[in-house]
C-alpha atoms as a PDB file:
ATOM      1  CA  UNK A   1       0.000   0.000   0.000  1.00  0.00           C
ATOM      2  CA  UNK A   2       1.387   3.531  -0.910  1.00  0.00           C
ATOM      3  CA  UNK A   3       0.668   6.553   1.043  1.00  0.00           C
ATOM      4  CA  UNK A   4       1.691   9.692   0.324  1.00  0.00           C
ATOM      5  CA  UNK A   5       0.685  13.136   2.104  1.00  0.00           C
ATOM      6  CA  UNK A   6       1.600  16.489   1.350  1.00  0.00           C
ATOM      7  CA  UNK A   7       0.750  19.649   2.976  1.00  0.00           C
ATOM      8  CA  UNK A   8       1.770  23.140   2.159  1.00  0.00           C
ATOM      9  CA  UNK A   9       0.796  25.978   4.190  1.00  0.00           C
ATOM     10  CA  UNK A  10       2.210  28.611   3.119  1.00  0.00           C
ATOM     11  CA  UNK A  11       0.106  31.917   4.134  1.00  0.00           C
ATOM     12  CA  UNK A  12      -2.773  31.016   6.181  1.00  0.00           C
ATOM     13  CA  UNK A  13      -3.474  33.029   9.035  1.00  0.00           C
ATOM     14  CA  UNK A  14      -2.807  31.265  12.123  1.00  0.00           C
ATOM     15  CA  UNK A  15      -6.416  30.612  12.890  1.00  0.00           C
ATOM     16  CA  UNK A  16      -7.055  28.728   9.735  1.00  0.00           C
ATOM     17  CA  UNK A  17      -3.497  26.729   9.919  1.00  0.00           C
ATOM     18  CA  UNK A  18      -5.041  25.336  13.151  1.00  0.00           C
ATOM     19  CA  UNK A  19      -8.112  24.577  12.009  1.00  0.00           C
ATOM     20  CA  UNK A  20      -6.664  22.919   9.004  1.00  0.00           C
ATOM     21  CA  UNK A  21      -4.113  20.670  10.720  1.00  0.00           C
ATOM     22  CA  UNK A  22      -7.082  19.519  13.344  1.00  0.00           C
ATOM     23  CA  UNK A  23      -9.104  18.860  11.040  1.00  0.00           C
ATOM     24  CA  UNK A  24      -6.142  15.967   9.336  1.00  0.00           C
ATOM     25  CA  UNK A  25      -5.690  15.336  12.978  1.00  0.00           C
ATOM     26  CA  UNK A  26      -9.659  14.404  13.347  1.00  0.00           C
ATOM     27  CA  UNK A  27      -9.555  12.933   9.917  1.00  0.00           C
ATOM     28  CA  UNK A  28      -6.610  10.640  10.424  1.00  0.00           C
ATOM     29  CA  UNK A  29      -7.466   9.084  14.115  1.00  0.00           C
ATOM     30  CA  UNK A  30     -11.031   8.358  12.132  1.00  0.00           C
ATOM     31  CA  UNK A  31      -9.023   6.265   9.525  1.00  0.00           C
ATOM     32  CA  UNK A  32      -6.866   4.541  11.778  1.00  0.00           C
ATOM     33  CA  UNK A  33     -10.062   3.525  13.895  1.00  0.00           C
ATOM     34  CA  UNK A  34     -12.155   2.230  10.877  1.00  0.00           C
ATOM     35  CA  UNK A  35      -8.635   0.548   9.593  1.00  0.00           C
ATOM     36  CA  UNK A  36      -7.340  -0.836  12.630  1.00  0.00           C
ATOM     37  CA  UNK A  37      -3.916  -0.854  14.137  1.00  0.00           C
ATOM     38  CA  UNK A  38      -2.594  -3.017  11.459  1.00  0.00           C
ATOM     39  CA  UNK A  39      -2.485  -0.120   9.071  1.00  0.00           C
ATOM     40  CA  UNK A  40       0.357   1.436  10.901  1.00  0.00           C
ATOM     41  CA  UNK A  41       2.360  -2.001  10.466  1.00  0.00           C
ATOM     42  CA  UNK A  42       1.548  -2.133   6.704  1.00  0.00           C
ATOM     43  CA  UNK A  43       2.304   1.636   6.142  1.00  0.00           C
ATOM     44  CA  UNK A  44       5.594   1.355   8.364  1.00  0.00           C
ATOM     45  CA  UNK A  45       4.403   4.605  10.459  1.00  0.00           C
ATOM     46  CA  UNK A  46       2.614   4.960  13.582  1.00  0.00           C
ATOM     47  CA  UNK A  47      -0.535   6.222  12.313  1.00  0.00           C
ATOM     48  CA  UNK A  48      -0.919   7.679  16.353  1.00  0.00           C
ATOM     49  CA  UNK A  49       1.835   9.265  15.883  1.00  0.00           C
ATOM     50  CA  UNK A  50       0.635  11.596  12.773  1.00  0.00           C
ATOM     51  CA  UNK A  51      -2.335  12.507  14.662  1.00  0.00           C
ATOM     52  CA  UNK A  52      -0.481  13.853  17.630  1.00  0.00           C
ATOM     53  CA  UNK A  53       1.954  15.756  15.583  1.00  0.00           C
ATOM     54  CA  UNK A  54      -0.870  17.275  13.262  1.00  0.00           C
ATOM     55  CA  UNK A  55      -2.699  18.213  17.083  1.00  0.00           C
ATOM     56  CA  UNK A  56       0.255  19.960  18.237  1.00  0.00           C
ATOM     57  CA  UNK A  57       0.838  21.521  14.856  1.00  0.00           C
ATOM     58  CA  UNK A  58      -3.158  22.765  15.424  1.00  0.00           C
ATOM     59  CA  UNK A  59      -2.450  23.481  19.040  1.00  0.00           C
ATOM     60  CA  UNK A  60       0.692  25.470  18.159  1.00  0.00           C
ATOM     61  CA  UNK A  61      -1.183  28.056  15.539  1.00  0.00           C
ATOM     62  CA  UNK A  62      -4.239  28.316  17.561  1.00  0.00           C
ATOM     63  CA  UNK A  63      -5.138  32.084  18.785  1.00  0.00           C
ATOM     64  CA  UNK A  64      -5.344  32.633  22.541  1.00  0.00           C
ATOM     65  CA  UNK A  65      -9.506  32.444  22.184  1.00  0.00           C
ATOM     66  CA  UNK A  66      -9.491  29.275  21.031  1.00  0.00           C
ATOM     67  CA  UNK A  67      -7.039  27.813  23.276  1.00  0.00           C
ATOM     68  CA  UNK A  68      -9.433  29.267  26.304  1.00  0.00           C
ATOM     69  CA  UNK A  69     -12.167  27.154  23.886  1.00  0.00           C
ATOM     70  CA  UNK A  70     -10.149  23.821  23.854  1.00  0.00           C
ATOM     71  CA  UNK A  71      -9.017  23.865  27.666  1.00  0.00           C
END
């Protein structure tokens, strides 16, 4: 199975780079839940992994309102 993922953000406000990378965060924990834990074997990656980074990368660009919101 081949996988490939690119993202390129390169003048978003912050607000919408947070947004964005939650909503790959969301999108990818939904995969690996409907695909099991065997996808992370197959794809040589650990799918957990990806979501936490793409959470932090949310968490990082989020505005000081919405960090009150997700606390």
């Amino acid at each position: 199975m081949a996988l490939s993922i690119t993202l390129s953000i390169t003048s978003s406000p912050p607000d919408n780079t947070a947004v964005l990378a939650q909503r790959i965060a969301d999108d990818i924990a939904h995969l690996h839940h409907r695909l099991g834990d065997g996808v992370s074997e197959e794809l040589g990656i650990s799918i957990s992994y990806l979501v936490e980074q793409f959470a932090l990368l949310a968490a990082i660009h989020r505005s000081p309102e919405e960090m009150e919101k997700h606390q």
